[in-house]
PDB file of N, CA and C in Angstrom:
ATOM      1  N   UNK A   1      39.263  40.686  37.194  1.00  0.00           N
ATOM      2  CA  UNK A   1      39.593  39.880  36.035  1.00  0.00           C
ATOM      3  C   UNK A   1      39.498  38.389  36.375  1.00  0.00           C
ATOM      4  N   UNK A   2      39.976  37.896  37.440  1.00  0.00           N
ATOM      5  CA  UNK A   2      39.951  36.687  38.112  1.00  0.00           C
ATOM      6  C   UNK A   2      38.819  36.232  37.987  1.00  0.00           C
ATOM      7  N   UNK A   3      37.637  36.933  38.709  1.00  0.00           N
ATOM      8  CA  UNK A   3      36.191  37.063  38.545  1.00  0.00           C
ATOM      9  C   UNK A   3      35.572  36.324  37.618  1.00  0.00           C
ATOM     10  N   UNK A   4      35.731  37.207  36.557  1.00  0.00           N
ATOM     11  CA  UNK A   4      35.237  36.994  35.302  1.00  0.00           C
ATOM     12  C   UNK A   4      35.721  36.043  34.208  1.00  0.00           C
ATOM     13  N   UNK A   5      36.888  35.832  34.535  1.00  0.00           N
ATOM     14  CA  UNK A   5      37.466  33.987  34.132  1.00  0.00           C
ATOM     15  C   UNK A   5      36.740  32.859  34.638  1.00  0.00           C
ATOM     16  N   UNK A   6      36.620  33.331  36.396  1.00  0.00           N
ATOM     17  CA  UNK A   6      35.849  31.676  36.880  1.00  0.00           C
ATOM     18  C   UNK A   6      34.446  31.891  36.210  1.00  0.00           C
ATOM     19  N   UNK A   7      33.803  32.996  36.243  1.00  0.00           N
ATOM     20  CA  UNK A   7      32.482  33.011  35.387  1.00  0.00           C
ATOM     21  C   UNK A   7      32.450  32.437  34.433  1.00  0.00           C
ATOM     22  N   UNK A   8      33.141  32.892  33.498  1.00  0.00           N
ATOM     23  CA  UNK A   8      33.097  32.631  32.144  1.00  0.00           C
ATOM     24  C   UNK A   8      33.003  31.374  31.770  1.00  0.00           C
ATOM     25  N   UNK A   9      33.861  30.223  32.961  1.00  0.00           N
ATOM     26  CA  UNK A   9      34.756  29.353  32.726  1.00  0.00           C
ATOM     27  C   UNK A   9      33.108  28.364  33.384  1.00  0.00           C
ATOM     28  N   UNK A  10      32.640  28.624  34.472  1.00  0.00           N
ATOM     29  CA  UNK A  10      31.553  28.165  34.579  1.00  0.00           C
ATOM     30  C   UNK A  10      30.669  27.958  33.904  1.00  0.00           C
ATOM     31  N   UNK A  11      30.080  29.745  32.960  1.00  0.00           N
ATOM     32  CA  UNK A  11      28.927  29.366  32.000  1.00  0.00           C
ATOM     33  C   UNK A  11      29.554  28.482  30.718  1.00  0.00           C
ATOM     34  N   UNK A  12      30.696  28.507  30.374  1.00  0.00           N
ATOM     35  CA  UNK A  12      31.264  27.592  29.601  1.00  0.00           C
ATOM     36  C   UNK A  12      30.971  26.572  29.538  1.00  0.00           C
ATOM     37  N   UNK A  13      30.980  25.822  30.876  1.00  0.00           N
ATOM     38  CA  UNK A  13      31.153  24.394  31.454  1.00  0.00           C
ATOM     39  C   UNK A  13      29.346  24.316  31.384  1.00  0.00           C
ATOM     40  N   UNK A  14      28.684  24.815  31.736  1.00  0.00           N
ATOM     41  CA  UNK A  14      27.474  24.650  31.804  1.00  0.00           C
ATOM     42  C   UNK A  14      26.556  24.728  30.457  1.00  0.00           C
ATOM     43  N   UNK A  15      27.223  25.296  29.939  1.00  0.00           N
ATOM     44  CA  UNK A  15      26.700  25.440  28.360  1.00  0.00           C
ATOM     45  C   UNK A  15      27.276  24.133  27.717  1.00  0.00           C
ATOM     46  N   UNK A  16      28.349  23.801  27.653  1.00  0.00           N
ATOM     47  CA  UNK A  16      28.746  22.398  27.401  1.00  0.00           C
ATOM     48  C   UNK A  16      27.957  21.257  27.607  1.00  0.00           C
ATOM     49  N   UNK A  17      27.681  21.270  29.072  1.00  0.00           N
ATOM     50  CA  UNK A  17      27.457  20.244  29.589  1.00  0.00           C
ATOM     51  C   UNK A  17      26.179  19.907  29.181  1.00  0.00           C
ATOM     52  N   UNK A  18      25.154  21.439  28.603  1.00  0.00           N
ATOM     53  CA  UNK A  18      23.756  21.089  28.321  1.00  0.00           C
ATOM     54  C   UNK A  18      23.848  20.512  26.979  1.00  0.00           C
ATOM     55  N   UNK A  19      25.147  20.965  25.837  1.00  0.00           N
ATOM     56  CA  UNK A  19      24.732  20.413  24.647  1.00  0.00           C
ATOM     57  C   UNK A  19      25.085  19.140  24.463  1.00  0.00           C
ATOM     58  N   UNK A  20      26.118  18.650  25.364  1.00  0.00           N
ATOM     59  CA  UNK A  20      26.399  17.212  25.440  1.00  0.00           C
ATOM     60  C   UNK A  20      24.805  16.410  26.039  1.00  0.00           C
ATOM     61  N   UNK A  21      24.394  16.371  26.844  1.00  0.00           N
ATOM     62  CA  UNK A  21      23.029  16.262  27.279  1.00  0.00           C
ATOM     63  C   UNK A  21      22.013  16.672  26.259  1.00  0.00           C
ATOM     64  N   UNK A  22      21.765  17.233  25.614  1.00  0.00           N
ATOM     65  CA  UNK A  22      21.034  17.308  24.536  1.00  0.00           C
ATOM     66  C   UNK A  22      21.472  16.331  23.011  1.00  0.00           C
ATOM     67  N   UNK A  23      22.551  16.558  22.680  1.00  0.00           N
ATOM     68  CA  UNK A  23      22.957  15.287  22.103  1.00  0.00           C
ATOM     69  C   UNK A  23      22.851  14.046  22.188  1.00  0.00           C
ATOM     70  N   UNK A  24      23.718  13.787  23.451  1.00  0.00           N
ATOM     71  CA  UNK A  24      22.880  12.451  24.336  1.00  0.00           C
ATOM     72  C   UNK A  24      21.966  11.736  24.176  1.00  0.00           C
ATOM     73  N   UNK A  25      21.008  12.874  24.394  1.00  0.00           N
ATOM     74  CA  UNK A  25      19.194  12.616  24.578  1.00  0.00           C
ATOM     75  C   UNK A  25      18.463  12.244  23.102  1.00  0.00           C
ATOM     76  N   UNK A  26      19.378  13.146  22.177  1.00  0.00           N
ATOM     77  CA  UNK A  26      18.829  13.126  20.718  1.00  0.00           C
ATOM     78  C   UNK A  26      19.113  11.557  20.177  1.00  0.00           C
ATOM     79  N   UNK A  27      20.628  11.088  20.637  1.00  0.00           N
ATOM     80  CA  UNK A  27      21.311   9.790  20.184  1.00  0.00           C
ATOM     81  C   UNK A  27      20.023   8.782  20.852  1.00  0.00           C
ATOM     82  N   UNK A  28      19.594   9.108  22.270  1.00  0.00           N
ATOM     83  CA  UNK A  28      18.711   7.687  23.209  1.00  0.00           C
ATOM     84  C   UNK A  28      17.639   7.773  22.072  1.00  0.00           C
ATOM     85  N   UNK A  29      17.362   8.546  21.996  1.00  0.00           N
ATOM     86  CA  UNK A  29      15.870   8.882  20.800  1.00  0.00           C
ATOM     87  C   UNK A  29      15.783   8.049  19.616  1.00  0.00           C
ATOM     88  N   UNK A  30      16.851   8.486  19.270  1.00  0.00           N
ATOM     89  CA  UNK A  30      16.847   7.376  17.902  1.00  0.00           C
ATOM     90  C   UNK A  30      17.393   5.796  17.890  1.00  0.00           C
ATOM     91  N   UNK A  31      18.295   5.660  18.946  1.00  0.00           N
ATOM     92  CA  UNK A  31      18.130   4.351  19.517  1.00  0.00           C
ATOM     93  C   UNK A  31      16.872   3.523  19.354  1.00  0.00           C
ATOM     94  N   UNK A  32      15.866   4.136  20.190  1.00  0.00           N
ATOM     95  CA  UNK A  32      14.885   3.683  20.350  1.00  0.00           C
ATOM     96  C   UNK A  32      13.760   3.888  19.699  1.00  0.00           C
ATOM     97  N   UNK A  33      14.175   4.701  18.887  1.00  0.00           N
ATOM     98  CA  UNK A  33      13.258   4.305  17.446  1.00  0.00           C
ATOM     99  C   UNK A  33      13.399   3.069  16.607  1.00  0.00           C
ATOM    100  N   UNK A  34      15.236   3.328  16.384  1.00  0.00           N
ATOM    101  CA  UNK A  34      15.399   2.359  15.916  1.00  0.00           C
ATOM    102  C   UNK A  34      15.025   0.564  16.245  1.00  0.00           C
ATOM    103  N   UNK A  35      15.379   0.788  17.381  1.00  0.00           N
ATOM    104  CA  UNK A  35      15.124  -0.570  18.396  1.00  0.00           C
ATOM    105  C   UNK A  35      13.564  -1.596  18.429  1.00  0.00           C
ATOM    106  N   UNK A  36      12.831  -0.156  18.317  1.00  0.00           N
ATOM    107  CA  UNK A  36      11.260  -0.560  17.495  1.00  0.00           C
ATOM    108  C   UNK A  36      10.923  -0.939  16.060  1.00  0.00           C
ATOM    109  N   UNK A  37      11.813  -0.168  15.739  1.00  0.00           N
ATOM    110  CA  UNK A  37      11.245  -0.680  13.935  1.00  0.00           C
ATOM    111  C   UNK A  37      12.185  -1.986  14.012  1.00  0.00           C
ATOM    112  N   UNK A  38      12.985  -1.988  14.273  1.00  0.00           N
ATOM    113  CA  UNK A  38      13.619  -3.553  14.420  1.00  0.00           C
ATOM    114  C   UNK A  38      12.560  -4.477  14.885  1.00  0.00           C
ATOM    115  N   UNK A  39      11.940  -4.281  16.630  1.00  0.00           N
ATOM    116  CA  UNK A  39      11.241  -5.431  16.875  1.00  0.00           C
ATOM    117  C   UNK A  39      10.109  -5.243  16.045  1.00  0.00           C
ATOM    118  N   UNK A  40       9.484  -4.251  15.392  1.00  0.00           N
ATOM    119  CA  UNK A  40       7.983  -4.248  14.380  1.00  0.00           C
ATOM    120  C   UNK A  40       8.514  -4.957  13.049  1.00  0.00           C
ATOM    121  N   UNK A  41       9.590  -4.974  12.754  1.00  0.00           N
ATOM    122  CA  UNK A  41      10.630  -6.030  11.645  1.00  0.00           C
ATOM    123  C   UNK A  41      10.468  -7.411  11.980  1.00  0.00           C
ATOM    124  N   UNK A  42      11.053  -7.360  12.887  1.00  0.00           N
ATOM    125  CA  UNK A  42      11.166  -8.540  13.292  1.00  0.00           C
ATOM    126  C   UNK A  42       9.436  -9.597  13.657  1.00  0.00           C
ATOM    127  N   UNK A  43       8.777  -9.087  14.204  1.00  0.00           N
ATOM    128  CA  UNK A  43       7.456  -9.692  14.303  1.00  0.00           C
ATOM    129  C   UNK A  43       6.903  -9.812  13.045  1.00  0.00           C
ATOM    130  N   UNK A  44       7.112  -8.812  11.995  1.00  0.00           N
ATOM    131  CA  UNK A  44       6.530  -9.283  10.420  1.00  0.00           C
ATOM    132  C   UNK A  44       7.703 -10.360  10.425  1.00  0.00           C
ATOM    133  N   UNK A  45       8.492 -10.405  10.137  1.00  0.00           N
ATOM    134  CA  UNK A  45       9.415 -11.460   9.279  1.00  0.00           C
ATOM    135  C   UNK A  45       9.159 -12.861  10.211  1.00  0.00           C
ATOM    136  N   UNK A  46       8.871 -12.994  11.890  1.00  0.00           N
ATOM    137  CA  UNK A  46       8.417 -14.075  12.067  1.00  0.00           C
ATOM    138  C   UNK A  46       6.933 -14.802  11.357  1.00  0.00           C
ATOM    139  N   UNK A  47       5.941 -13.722  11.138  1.00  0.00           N
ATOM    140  CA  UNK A  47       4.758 -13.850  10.723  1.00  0.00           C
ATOM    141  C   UNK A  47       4.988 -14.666   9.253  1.00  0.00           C
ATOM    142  N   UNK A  48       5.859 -14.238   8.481  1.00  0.00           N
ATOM    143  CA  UNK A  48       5.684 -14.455   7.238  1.00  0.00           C
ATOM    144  C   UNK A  48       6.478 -15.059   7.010  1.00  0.00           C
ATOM    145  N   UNK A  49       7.694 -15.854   8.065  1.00  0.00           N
ATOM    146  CA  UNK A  49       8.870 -16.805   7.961  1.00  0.00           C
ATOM    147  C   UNK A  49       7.184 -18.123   8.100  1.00  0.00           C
ATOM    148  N   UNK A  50       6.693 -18.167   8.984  1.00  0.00           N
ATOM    149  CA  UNK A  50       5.760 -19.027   9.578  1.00  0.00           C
ATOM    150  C   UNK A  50       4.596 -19.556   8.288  1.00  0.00           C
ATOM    151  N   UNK A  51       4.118 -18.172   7.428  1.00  0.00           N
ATOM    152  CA  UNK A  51       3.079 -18.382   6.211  1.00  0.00           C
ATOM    153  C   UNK A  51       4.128 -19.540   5.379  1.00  0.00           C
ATOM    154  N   UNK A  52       5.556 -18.796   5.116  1.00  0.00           N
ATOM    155  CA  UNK A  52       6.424 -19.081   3.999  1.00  0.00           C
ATOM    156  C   UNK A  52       6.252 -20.464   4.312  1.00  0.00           C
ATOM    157  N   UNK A  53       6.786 -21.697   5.751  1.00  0.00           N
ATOM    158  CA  UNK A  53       7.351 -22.543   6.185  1.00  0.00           C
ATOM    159  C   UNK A  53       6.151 -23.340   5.826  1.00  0.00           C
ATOM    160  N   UNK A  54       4.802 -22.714   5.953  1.00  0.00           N
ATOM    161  CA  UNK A  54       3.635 -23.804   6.037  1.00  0.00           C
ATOM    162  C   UNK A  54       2.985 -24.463   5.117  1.00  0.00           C
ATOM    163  N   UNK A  55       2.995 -22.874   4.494  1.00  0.00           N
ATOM    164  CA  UNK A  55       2.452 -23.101   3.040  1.00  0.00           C
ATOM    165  C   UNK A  55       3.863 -24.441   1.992  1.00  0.00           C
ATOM    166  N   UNK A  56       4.574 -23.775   2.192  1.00  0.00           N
ATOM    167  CA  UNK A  56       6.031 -24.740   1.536  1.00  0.00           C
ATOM    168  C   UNK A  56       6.402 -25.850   2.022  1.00  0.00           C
ATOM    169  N   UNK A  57       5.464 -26.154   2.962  1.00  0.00           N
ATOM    170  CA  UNK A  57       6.110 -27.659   3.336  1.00  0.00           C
ATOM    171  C   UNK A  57       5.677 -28.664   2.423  1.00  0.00           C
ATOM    172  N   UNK A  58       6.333 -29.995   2.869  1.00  0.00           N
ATOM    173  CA  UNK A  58       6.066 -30.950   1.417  1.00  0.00           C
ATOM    174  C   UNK A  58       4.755 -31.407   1.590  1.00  0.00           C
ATOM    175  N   UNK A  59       4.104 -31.494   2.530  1.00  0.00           N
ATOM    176  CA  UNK A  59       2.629 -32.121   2.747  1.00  0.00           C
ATOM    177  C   UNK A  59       1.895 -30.816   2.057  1.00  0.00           C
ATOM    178  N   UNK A  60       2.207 -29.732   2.720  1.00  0.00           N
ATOM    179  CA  UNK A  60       1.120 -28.784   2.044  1.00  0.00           C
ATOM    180  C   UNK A  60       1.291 -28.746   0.781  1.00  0.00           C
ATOM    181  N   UNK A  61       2.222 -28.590   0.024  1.00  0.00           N
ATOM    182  CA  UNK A  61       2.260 -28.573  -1.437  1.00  0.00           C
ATOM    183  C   UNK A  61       1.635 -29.774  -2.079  1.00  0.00           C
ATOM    184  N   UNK A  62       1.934 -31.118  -1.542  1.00  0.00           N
ATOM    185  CA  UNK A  62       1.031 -32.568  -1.873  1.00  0.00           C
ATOM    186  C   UNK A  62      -0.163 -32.025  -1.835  1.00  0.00           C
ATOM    187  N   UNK A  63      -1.246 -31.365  -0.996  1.00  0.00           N
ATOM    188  CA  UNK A  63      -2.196 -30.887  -0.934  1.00  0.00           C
ATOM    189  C   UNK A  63      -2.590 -30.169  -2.115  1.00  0.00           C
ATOM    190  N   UNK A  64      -2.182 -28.789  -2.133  1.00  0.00           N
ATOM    191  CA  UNK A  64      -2.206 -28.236  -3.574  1.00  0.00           C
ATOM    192  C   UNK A  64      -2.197 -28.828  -4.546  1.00  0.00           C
ATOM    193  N   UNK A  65      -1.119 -30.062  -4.612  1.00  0.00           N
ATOM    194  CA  UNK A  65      -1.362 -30.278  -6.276  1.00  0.00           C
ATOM    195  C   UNK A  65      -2.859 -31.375  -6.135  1.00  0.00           C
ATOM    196  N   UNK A  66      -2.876 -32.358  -5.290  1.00  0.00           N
ATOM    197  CA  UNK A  66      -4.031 -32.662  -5.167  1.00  0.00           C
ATOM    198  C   UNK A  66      -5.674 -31.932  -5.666  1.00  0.00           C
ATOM    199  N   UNK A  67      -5.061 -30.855  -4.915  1.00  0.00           N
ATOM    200  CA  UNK A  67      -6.018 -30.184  -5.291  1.00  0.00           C
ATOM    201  C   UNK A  67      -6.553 -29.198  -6.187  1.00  0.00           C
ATOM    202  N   UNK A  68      -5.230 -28.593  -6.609  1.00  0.00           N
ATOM    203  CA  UNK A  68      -5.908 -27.942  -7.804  1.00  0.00           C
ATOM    204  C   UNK A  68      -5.235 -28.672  -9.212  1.00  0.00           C
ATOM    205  N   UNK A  69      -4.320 -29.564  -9.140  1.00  0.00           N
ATOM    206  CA  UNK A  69      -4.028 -29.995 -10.209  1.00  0.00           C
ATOM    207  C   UNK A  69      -3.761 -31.231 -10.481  1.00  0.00           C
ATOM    208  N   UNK A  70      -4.506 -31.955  -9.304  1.00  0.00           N
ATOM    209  CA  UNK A  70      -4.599 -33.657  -9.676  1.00  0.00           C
ATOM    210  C   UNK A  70      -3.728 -34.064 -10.160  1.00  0.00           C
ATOM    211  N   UNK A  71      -3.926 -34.343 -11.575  1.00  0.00           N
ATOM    212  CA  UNK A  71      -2.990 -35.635 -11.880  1.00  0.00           C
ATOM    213  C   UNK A  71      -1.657 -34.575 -13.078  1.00  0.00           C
ATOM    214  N   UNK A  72      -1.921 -33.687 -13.339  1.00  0.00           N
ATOM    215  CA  UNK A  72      -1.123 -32.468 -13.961  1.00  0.00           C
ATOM    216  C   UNK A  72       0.302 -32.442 -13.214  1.00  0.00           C
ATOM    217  N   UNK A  73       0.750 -32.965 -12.662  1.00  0.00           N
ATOM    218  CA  UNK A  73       2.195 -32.417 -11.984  1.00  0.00           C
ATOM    219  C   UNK A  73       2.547 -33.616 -12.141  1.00  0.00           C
ATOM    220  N   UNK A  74       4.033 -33.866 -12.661  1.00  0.00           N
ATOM    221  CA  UNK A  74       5.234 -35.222 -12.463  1.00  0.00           C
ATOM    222  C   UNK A  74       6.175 -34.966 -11.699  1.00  0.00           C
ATOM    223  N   UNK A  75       6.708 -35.917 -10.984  1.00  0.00           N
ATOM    224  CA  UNK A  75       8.032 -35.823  -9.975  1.00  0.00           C
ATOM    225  C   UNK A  75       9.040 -35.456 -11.435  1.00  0.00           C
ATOM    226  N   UNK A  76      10.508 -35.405 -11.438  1.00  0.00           N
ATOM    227  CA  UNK A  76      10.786 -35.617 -11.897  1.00  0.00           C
ATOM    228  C   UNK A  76      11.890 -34.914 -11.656  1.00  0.00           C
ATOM    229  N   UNK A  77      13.217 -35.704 -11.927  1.00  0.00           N
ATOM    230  CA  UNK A  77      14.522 -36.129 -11.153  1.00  0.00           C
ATOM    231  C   UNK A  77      15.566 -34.768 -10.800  1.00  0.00           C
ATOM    232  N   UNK A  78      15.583 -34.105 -10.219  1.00  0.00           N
ATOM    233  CA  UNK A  78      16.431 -33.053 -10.321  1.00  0.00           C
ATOM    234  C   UNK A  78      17.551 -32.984 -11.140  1.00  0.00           C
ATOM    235  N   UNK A  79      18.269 -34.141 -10.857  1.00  0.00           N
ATOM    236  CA  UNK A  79      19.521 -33.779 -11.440  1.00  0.00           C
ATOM    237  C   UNK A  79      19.421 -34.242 -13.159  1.00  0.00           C
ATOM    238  N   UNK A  80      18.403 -34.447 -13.827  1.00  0.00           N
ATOM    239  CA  UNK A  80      18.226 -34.709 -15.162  1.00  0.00           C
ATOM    240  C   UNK A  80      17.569 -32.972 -15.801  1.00  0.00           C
ATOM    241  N   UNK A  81      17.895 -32.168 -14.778  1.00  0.00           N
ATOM    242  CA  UNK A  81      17.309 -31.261 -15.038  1.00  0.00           C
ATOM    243  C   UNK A  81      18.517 -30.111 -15.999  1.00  0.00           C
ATOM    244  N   UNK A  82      18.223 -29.718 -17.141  1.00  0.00           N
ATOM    245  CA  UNK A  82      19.485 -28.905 -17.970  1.00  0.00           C
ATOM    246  C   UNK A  82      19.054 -27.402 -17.935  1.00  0.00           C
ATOM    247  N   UNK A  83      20.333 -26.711 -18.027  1.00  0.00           N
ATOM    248  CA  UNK A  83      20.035 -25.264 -18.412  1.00  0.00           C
ATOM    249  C   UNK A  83      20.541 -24.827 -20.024  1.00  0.00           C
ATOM    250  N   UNK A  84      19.598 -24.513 -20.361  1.00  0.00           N
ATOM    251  CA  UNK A  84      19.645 -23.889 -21.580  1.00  0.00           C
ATOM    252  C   UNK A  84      19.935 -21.908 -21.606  1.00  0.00           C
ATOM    253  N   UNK A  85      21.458 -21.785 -22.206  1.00  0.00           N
ATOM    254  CA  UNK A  85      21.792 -20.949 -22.055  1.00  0.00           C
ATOM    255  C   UNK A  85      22.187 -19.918 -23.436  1.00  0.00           C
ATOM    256  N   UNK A  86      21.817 -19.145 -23.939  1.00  0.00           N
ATOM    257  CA  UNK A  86      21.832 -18.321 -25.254  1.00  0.00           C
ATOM    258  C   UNK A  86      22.860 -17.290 -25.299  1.00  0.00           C
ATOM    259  N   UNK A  87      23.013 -17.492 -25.912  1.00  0.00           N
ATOM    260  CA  UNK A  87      24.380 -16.251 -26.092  1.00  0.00           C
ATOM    261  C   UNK A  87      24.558 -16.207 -27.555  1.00  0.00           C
ATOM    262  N   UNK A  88      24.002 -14.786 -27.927  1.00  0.00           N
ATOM    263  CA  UNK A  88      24.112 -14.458 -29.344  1.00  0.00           C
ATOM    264  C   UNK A  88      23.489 -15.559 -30.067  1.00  0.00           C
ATOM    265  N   UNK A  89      24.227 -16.095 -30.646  1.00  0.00           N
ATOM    266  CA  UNK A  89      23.090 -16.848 -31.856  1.00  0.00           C
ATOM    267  C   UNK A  89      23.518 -18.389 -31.242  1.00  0.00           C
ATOM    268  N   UNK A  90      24.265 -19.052 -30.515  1.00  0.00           N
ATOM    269  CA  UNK A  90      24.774 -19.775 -29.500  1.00  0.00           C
ATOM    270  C   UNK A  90      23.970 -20.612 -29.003  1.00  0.00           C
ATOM    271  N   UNK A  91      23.103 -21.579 -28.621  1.00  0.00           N
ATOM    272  CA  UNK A  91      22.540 -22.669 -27.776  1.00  0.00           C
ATOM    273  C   UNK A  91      23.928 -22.857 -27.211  1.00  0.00           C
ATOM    274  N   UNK A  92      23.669 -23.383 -25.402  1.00  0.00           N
ATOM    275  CA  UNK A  92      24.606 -24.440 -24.952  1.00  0.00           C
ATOM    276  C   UNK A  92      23.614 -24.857 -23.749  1.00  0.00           C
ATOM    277  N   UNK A  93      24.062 -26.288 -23.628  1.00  0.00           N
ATOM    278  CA  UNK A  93      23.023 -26.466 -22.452  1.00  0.00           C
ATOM    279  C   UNK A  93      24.098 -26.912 -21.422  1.00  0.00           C
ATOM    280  N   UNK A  94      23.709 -27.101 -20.346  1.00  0.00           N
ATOM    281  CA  UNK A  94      24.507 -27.126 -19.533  1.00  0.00           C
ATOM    282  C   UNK A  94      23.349 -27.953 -18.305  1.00  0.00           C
ATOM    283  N   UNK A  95      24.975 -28.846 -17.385  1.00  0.00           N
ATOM    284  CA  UNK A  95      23.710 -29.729 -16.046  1.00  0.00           C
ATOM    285  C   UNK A  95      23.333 -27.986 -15.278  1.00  0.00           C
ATOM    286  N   UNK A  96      22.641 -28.843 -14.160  1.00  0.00           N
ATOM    287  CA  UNK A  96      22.143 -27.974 -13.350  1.00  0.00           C
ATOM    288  C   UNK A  96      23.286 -27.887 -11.965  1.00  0.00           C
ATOM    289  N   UNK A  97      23.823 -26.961 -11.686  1.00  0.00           N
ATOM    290  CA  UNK A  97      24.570 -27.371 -10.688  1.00  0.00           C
ATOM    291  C   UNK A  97      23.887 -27.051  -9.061  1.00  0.00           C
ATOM    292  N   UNK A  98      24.462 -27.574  -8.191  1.00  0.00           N
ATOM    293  CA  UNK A  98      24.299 -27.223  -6.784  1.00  0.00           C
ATOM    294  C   UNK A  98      25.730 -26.871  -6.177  1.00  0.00           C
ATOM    295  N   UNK A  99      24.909 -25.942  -5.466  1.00  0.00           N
ATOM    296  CA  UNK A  99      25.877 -25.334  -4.585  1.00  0.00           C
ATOM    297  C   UNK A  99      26.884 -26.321  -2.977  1.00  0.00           C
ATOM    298  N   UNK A 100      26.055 -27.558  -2.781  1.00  0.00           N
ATOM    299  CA  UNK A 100      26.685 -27.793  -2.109  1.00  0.00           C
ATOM    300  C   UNK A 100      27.629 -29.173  -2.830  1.00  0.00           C
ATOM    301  N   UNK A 101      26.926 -28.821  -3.733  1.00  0.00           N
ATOM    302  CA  UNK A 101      28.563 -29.984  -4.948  1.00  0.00           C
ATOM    303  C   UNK A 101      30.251 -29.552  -5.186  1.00  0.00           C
ATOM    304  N   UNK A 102      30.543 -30.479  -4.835  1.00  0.00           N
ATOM    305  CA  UNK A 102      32.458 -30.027  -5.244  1.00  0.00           C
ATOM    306  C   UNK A 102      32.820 -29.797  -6.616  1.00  0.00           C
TER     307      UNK A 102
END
């Protein structure tokens, strides 16, 4: 009977020990899946942080309008800028606010 306790108690332990190790192995797996689609994330979003930054800078946009729309574009003052807001049969206009205003 003794016997067959430490047996038991062994294949127990050994059967354990493989599904913890298989778990384990399953968790490293997807780690490192994950860990890739992150850096394949991450290399698009530098790519297209870089298009976004270039294309949007103020020289390049001077360019554009230059160029495709000459004399068609006016500066014109931000903060004279209103929102027109509808509600039901309602006009109200309202300034434009910013977020980093008190």
């Amino acid at each position: 009977m003794k016997k067959f306790l430490v047996i038991s108690l062994i294949v127990f332990l050994i059967s354990f020990t493989a599904i913890i190790k298989n778990s384990t192995k399953r968790i490293d797996d997807d780690l490192f899946t994950i860990k890739e689609n992150i850096r394949i994330l991450k290399k698009e979003f530098e790519k297209i942080k870089l298009e976004y930054d270039y294309l949007s800078s103020a020289n390049r946009l001077l360019e554009f309008q230059n160029l495709y729309f000459e004399n068609e574009l006016l500066n014109k003052d931000i903060k004279k800028i209103k929102i027109i807001d509808k509600q039901k049969n309602n006009l109200e206009i309202k300034n434009l606010e910013f977020a980093d205003e008190n």
